[in-house]
PDB file of N, CA and C in Angstrom:
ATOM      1  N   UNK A   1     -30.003   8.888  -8.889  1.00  0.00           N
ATOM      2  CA  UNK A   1     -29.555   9.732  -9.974  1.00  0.00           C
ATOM      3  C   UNK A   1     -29.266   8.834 -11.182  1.00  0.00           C
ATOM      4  N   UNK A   2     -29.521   9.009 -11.698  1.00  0.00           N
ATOM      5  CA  UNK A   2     -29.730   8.133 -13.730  1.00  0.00           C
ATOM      6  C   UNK A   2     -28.279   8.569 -14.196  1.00  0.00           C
ATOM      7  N   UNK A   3     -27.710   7.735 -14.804  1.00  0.00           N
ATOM      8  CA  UNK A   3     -26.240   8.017 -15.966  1.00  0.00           C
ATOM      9  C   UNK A   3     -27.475   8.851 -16.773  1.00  0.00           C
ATOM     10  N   UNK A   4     -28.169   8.858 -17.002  1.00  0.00           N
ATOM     11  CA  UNK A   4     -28.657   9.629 -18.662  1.00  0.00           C
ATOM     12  C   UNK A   4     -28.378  11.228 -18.324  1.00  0.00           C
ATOM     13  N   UNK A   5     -28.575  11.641 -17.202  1.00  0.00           N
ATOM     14  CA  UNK A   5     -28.309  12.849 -17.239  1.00  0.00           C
ATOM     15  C   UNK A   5     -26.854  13.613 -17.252  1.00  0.00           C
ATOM     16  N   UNK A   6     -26.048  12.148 -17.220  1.00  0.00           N
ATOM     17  CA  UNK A   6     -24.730  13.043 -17.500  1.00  0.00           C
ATOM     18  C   UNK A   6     -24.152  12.626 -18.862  1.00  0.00           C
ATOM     19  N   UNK A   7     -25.345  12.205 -20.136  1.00  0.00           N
ATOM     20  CA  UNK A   7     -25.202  11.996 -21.184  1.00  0.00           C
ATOM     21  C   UNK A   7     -24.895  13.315 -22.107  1.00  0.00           C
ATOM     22  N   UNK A   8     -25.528  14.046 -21.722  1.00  0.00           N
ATOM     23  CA  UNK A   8     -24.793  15.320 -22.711  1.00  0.00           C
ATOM     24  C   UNK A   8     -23.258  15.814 -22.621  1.00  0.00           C
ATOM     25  N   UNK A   9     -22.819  15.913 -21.015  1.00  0.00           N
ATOM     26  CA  UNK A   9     -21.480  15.829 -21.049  1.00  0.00           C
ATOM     27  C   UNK A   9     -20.808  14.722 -21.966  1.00  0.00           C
ATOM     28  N   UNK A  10     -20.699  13.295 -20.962  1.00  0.00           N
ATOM     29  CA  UNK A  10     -20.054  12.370 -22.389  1.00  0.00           C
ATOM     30  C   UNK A  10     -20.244  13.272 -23.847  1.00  0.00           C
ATOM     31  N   UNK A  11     -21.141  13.265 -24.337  1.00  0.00           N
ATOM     32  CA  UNK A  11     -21.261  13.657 -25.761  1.00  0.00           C
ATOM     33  C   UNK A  11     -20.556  14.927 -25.773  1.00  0.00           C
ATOM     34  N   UNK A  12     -20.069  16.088 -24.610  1.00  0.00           N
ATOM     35  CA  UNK A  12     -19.456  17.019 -25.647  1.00  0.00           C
ATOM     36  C   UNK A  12     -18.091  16.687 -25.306  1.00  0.00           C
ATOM     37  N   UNK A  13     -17.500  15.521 -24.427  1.00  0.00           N
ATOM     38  CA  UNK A  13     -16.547  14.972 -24.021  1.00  0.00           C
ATOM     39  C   UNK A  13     -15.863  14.503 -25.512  1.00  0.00           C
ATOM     40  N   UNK A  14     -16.322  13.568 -25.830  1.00  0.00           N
ATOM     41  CA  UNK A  14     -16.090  12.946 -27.063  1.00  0.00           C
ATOM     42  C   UNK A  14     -16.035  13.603 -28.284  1.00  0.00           C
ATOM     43  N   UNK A  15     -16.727  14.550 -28.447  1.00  0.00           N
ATOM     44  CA  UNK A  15     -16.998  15.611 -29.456  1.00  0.00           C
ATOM     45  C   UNK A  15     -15.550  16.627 -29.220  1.00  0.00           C
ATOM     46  N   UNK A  16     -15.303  17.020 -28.278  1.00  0.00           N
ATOM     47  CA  UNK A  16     -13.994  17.750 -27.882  1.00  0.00           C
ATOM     48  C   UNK A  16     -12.922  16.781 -28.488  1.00  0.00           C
ATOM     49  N   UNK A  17     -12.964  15.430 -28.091  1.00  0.00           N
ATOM     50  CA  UNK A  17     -11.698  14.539 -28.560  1.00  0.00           C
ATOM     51  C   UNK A  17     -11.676  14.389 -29.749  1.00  0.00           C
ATOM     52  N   UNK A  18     -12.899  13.989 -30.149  1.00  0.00           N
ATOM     53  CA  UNK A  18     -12.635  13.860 -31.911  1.00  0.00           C
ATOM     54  C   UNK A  18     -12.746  14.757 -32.610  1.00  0.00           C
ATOM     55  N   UNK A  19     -12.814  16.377 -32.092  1.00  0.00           N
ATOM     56  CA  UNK A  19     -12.522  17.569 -32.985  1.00  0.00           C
ATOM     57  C   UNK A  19     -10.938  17.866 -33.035  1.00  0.00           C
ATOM     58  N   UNK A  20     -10.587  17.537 -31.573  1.00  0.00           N
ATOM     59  CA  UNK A  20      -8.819  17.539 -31.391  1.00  0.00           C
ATOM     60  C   UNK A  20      -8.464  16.663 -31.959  1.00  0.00           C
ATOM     61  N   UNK A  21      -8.559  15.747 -32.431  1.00  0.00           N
ATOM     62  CA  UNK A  21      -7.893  14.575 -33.401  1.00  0.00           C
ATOM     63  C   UNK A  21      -8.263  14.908 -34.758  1.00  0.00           C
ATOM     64  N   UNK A  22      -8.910  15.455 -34.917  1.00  0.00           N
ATOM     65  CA  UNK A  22      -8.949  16.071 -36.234  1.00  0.00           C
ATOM     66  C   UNK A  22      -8.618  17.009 -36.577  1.00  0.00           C
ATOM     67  N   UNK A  23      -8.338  17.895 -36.142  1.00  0.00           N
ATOM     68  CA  UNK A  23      -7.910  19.016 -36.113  1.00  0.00           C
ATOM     69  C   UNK A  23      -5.912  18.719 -36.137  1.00  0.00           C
ATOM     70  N   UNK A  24      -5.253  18.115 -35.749  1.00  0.00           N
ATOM     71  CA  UNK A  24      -4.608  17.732 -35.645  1.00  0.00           C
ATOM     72  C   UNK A  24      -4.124  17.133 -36.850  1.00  0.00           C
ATOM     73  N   UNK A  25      -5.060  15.771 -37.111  1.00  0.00           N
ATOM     74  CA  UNK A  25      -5.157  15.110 -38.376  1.00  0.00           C
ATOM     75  C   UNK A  25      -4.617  16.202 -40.038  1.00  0.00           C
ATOM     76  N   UNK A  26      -5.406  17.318 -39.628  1.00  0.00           N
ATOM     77  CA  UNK A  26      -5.843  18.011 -40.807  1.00  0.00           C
ATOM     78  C   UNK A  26      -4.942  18.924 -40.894  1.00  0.00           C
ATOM     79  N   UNK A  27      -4.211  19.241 -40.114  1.00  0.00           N
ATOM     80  CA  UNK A  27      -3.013  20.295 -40.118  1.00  0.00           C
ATOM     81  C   UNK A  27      -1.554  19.523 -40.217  1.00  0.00           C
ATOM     82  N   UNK A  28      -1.682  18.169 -40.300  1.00  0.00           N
ATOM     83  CA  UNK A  28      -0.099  17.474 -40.080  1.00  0.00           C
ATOM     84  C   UNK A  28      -0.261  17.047 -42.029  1.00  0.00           C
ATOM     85  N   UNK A  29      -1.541  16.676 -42.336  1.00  0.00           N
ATOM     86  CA  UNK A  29      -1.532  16.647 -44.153  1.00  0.00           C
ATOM     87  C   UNK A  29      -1.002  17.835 -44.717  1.00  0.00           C
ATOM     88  N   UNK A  30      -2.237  18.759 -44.389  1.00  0.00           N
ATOM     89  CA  UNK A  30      -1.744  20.360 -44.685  1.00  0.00           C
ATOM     90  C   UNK A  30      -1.014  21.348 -44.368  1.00  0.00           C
ATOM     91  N   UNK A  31      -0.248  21.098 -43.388  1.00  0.00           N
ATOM     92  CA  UNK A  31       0.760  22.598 -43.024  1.00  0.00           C
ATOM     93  C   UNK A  31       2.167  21.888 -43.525  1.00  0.00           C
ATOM     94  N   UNK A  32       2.475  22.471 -43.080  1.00  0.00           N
ATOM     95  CA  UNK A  32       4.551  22.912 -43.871  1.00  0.00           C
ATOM     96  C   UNK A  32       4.888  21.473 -42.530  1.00  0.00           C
ATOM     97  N   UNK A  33       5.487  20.710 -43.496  1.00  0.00           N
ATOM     98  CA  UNK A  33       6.193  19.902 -42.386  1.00  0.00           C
ATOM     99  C   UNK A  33       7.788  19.280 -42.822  1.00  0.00           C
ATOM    100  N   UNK A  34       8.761  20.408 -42.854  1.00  0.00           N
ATOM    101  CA  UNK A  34      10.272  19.903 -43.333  1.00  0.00           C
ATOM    102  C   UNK A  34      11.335  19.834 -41.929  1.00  0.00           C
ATOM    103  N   UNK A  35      11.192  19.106 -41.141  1.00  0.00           N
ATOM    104  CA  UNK A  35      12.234  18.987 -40.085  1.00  0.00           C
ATOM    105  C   UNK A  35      13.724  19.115 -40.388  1.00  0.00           C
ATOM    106  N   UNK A  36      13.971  19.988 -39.822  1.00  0.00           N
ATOM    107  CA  UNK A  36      15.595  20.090 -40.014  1.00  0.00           C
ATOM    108  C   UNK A  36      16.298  20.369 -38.412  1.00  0.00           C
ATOM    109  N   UNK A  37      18.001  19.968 -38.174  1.00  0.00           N
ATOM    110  CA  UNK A  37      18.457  19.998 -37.315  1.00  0.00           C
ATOM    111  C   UNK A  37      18.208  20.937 -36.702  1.00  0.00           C
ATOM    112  N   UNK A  38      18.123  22.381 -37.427  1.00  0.00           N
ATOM    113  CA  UNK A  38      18.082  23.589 -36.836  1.00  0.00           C
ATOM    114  C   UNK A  38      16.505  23.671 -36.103  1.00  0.00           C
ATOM    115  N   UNK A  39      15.457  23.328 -36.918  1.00  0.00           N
ATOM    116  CA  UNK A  39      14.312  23.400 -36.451  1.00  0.00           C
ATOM    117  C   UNK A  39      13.641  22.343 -35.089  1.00  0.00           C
ATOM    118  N   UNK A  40      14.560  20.811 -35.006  1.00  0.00           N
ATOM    119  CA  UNK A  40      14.336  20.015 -34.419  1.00  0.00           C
ATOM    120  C   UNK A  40      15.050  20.369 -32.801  1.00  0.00           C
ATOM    121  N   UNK A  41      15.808  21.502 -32.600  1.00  0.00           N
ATOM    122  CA  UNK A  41      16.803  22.022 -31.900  1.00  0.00           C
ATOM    123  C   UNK A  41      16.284  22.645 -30.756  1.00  0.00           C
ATOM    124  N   UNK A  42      16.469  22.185 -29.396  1.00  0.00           N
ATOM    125  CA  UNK A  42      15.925  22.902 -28.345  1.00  0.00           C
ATOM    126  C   UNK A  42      16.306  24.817 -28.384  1.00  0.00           C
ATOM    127  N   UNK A  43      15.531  25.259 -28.039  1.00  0.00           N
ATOM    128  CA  UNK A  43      15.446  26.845 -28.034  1.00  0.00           C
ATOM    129  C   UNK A  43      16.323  27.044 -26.977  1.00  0.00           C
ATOM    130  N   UNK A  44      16.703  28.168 -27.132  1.00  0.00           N
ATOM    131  CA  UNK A  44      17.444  28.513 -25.366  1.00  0.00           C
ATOM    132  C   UNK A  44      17.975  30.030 -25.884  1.00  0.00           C
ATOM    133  N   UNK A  45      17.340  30.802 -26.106  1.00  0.00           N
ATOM    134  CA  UNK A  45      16.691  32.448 -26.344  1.00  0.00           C
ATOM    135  C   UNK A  45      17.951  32.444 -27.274  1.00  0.00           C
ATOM    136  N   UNK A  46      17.865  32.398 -28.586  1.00  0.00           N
ATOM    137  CA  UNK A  46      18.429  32.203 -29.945  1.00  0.00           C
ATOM    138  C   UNK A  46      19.994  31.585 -29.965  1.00  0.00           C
ATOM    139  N   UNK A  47      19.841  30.999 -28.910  1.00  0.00           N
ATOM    140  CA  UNK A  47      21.513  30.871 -29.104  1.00  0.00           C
ATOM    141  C   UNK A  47      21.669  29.410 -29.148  1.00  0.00           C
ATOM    142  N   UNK A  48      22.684  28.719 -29.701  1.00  0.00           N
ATOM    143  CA  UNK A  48      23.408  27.672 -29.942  1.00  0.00           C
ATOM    144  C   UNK A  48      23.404  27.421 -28.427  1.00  0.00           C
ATOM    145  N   UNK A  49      22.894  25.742 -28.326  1.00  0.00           N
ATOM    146  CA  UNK A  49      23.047  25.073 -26.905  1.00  0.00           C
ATOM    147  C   UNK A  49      24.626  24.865 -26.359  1.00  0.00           C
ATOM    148  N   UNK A  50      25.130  25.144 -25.045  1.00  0.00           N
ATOM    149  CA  UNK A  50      26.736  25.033 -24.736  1.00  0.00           C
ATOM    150  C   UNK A  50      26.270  23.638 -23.765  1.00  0.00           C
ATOM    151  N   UNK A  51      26.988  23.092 -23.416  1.00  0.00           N
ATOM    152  CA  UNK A  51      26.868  21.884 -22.514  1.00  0.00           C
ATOM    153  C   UNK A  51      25.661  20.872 -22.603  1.00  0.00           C
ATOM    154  N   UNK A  52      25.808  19.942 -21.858  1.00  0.00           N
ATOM    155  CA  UNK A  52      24.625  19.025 -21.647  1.00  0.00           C
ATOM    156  C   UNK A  52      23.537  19.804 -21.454  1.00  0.00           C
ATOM    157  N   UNK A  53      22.200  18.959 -21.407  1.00  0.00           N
ATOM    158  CA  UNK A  53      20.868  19.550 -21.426  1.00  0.00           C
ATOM    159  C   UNK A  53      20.616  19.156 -20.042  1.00  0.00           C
ATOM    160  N   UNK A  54      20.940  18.763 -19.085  1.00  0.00           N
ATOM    161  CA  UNK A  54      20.569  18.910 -17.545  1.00  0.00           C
ATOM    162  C   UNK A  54      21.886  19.612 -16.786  1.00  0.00           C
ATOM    163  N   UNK A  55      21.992  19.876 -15.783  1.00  0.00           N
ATOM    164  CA  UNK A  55      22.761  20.673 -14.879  1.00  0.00           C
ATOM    165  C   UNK A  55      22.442  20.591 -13.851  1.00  0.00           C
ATOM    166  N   UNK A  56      23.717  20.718 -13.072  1.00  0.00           N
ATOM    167  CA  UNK A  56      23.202  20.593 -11.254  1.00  0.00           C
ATOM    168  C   UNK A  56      22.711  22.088 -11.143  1.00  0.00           C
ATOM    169  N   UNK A  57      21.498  21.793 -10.408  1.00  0.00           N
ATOM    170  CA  UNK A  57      20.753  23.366  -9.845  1.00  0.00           C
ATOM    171  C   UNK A  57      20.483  23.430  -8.667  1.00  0.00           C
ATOM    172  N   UNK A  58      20.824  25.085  -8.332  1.00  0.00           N
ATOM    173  CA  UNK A  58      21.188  25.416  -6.294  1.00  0.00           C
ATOM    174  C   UNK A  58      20.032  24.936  -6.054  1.00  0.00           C
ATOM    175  N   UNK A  59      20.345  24.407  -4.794  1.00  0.00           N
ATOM    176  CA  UNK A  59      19.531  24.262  -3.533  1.00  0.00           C
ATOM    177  C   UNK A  59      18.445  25.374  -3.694  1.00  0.00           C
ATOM    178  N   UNK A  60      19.317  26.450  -3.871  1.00  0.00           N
ATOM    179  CA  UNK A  60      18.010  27.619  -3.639  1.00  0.00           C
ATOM    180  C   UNK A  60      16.525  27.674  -4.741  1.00  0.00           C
ATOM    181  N   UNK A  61      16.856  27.325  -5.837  1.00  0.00           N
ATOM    182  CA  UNK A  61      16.473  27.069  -6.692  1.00  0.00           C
ATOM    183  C   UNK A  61      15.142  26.158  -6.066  1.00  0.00           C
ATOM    184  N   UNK A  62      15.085  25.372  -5.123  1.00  0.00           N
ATOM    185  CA  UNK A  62      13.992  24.395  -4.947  1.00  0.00           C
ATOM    186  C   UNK A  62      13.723  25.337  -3.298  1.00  0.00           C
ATOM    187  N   UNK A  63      14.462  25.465  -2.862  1.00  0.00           N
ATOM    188  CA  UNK A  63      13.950  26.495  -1.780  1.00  0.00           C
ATOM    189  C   UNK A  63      12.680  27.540  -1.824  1.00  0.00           C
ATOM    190  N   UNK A  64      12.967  27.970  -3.261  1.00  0.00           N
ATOM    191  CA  UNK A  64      12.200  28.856  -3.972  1.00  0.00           C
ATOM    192  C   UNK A  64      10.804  28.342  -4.219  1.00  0.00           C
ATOM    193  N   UNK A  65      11.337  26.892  -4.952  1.00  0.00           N
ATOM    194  CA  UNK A  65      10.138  26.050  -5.353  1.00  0.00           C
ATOM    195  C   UNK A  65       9.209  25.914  -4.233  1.00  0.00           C
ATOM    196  N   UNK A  66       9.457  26.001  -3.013  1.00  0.00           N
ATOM    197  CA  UNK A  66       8.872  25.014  -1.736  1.00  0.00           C
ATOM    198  C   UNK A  66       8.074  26.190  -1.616  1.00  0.00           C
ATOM    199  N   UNK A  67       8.543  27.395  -1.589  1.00  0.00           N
ATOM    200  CA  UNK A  67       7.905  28.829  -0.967  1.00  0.00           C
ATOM    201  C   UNK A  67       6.877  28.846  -1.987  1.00  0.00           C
ATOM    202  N   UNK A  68       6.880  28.604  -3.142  1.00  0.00           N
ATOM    203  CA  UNK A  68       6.138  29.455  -4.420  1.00  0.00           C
ATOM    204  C   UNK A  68       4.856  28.275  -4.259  1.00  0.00           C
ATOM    205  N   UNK A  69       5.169  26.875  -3.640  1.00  0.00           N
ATOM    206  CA  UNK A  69       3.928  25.922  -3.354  1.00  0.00           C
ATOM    207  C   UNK A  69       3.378  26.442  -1.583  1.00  0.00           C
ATOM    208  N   UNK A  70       4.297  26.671  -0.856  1.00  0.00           N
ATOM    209  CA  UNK A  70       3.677  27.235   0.075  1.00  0.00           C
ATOM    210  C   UNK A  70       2.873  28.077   0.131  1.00  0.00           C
ATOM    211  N   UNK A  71       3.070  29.175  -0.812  1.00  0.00           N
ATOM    212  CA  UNK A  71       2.099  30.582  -0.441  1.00  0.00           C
ATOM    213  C   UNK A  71       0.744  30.030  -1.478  1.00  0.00           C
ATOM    214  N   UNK A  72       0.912  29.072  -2.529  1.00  0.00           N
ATOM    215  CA  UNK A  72       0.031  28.874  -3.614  1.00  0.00           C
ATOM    216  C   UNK A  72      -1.182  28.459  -2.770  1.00  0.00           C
ATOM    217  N   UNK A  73      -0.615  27.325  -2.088  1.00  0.00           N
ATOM    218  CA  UNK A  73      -1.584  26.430  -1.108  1.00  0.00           C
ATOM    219  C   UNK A  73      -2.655  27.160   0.092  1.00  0.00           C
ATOM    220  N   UNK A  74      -1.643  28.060   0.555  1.00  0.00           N
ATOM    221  CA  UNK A  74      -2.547  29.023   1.599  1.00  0.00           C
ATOM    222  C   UNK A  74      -3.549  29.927   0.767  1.00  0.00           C
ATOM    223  N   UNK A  75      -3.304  30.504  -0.829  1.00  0.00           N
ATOM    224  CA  UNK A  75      -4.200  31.138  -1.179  1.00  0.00           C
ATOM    225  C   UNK A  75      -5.568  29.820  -1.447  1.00  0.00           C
ATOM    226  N   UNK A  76      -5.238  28.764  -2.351  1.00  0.00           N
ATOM    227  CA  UNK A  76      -5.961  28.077  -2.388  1.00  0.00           C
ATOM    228  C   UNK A  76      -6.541  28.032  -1.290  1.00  0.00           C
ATOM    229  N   UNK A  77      -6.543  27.412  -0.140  1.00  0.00           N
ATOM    230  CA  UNK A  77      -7.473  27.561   0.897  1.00  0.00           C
ATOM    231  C   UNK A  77      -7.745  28.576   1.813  1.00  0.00           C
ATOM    232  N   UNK A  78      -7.082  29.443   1.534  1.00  0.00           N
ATOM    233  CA  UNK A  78      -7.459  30.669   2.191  1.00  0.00           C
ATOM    234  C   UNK A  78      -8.782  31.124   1.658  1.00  0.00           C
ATOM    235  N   UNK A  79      -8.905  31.397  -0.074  1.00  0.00           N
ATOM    236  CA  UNK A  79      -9.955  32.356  -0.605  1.00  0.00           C
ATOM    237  C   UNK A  79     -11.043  31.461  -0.167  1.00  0.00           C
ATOM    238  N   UNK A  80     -11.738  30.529  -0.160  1.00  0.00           N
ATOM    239  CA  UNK A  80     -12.691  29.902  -0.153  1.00  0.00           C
ATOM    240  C   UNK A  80     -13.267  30.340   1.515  1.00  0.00           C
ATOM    241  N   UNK A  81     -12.484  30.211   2.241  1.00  0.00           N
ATOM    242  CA  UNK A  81     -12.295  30.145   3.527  1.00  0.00           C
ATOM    243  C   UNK A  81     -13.059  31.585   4.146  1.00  0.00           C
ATOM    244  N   UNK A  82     -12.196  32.712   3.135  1.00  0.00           N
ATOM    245  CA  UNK A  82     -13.117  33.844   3.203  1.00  0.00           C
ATOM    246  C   UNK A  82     -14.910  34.467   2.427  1.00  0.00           C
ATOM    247  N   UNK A  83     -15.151  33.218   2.011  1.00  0.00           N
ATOM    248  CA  UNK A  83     -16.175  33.257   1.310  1.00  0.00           C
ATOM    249  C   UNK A  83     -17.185  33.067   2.412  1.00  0.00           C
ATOM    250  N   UNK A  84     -16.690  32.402   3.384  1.00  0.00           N
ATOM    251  CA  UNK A  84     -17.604  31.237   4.199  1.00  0.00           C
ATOM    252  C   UNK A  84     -17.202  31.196   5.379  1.00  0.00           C
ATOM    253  N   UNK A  85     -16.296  32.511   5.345  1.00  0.00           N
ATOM    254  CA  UNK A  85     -15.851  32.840   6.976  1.00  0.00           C
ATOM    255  C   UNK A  85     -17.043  33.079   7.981  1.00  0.00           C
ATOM    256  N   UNK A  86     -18.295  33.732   7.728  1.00  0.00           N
ATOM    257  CA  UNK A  86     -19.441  33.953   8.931  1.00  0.00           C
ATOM    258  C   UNK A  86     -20.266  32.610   9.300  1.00  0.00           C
ATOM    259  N   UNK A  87     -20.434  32.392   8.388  1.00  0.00           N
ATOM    260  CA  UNK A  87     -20.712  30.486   8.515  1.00  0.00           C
ATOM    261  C   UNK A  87     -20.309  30.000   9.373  1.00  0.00           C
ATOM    262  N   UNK A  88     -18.880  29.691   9.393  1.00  0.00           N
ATOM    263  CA  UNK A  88     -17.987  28.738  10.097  1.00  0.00           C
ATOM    264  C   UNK A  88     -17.864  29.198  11.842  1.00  0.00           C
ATOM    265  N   UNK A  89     -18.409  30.066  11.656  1.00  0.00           N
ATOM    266  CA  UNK A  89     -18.104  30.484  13.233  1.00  0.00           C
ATOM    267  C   UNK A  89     -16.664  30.471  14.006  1.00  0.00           C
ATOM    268  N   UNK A  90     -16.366  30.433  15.485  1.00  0.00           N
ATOM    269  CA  UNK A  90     -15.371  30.698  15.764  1.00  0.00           C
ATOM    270  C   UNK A  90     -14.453  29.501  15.143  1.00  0.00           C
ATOM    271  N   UNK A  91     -15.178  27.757  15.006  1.00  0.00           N
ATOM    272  CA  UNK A  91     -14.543  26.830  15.404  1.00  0.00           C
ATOM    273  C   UNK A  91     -13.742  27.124  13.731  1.00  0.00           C
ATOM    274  N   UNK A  92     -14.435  27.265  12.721  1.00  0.00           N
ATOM    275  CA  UNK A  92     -13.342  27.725  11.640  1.00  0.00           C
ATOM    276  C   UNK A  92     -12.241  29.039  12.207  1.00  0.00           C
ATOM    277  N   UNK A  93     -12.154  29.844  12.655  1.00  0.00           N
ATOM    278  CA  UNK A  93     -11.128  30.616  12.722  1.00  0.00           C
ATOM    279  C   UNK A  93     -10.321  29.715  13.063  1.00  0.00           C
ATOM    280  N   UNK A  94     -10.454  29.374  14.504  1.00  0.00           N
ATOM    281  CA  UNK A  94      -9.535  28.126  15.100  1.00  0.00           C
ATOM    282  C   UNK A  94      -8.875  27.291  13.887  1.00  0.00           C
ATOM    283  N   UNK A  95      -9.365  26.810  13.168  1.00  0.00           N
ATOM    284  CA  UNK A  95      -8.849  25.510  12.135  1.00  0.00           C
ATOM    285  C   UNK A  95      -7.953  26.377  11.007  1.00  0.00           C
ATOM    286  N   UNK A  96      -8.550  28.184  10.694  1.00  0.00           N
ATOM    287  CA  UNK A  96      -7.644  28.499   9.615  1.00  0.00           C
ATOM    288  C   UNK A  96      -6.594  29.587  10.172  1.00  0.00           C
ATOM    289  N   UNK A  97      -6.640  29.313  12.133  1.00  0.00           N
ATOM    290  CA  UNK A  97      -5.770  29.828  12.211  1.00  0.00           C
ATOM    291  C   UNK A  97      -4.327  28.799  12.553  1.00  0.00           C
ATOM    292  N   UNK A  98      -5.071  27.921  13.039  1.00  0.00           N
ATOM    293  CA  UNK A  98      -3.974  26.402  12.927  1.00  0.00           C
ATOM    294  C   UNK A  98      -3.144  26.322  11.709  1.00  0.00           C
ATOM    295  N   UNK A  99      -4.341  26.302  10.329  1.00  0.00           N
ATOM    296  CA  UNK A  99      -3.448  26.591   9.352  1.00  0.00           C
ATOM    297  C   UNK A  99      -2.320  27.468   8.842  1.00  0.00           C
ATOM    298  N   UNK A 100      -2.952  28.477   9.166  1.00  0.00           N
ATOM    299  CA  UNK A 100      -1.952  29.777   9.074  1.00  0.00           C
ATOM    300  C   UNK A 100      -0.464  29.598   9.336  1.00  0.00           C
ATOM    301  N   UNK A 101      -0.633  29.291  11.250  1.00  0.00           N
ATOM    302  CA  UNK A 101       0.450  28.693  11.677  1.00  0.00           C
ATOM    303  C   UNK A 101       1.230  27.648  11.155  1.00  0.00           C
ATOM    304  N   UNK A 102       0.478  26.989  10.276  1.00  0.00           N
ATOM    305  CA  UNK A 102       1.730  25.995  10.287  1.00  0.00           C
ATOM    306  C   UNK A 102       1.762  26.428   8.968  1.00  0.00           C
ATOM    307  N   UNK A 103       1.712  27.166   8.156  1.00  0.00           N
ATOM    308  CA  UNK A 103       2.063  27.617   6.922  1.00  0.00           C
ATOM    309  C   UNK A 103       3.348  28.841   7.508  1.00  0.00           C
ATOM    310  N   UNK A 104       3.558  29.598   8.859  1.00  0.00           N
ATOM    311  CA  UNK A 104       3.909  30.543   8.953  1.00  0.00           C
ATOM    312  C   UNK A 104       5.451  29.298   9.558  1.00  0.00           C
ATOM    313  N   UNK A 105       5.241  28.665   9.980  1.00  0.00           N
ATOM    314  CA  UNK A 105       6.186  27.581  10.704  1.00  0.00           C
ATOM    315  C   UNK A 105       7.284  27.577   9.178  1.00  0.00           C
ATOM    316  N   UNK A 106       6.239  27.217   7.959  1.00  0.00           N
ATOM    317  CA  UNK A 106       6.986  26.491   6.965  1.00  0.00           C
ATOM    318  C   UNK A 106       7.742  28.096   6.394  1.00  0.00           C
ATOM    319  N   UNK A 107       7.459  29.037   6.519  1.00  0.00           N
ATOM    320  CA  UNK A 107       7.551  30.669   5.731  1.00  0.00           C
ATOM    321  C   UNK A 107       9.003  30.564   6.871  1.00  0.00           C
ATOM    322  N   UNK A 108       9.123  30.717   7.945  1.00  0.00           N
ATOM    323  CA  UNK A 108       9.945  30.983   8.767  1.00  0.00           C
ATOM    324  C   UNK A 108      11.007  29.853   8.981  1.00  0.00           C
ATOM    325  N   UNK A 109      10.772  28.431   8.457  1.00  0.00           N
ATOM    326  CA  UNK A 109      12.035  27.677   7.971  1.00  0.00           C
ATOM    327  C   UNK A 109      12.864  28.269   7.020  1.00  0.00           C
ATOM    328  N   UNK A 110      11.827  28.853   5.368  1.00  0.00           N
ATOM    329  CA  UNK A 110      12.733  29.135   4.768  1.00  0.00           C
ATOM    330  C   UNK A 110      13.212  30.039   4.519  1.00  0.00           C
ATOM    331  N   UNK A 111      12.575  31.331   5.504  1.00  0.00           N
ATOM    332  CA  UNK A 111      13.716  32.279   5.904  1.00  0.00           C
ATOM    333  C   UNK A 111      15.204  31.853   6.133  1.00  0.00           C
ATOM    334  N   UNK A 112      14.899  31.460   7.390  1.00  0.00           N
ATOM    335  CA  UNK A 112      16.020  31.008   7.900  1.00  0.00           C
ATOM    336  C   UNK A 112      17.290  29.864   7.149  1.00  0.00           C
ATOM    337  N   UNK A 113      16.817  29.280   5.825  1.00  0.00           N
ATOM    338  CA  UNK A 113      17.530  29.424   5.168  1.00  0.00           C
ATOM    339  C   UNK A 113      18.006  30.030   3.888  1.00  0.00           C
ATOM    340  N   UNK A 114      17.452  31.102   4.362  1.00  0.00           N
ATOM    341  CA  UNK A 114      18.441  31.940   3.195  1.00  0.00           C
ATOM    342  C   UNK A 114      17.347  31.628   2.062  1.00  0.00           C
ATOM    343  N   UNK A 115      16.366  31.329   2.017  1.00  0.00           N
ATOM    344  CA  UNK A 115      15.529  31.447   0.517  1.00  0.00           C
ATOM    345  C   UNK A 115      15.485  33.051  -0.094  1.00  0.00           C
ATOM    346  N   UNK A 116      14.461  33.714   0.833  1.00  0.00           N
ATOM    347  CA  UNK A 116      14.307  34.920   0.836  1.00  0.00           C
ATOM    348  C   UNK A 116      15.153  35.779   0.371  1.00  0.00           C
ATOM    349  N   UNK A 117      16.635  35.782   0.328  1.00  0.00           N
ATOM    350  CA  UNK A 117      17.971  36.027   0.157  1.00  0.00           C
ATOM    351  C   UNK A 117      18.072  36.268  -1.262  1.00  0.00           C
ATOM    352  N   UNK A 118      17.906  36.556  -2.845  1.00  0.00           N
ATOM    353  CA  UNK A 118      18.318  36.773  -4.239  1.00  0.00           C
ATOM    354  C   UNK A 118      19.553  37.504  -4.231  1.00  0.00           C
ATOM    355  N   UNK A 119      20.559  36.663  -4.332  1.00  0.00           N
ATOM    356  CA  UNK A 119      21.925  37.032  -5.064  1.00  0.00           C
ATOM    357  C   UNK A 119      21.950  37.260  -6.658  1.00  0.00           C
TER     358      UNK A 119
END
């Protein structure tokens, strides 16, 4: 296989970068640029910031996180899986039912602690 044929990519590679740098370029000359405290000011739905900008956050809070990568991951390999389910024959069921399981292992940890749970 020849680099030349993946010469048109490079070229719209580069062409993408140096339209974003220009584009960029051309709007920081020309648009409105007066920084002020108020404008330089983290958002936090119109209101004046109260405390520090980090905070301790619940447990549950990442509990949540773990579930919302758990179920992400099983769709990721799930959909494909059903594309190409007659293919694979039994020995794929076997492998995406292994998976399953141990995705259902990780669903049923965080039951059990209380993820599932919204106070």
């Amino acid at each position: 296989m020849a680099l030349n044929q993946f010469a048109p990519i490079a070229v719209m590679v580069l062409l993408s970068i140096a339209l974003t740098f220009i584009i960029l370029v051309i709007s920081r000359i020309f648009g409105p640029f007066r920084p002020t405290t108020r404008k330089t000011a983290p958002y936090e739905s119109g209101m004046k910031p109260i405390g520090p900008g980090s905070r301790r956050v619940s447990v549950k809070f990442y509990l949540v996180a773990v579930l919302f990568i758990l179920f992400d991951v099983e769709v990721i390999f799930i959909l494909p899986f059903a594309i190409v389910f007659r293919d694979l024959g039994l020995y794929g069921l076997g492998v995406m039912g292994l998976f399953v399981l141990i995705l259902t292992v990780g669903l049923i940890y965080e039951w059990k602690k209380g993820a599932l749970e919204w106070e």
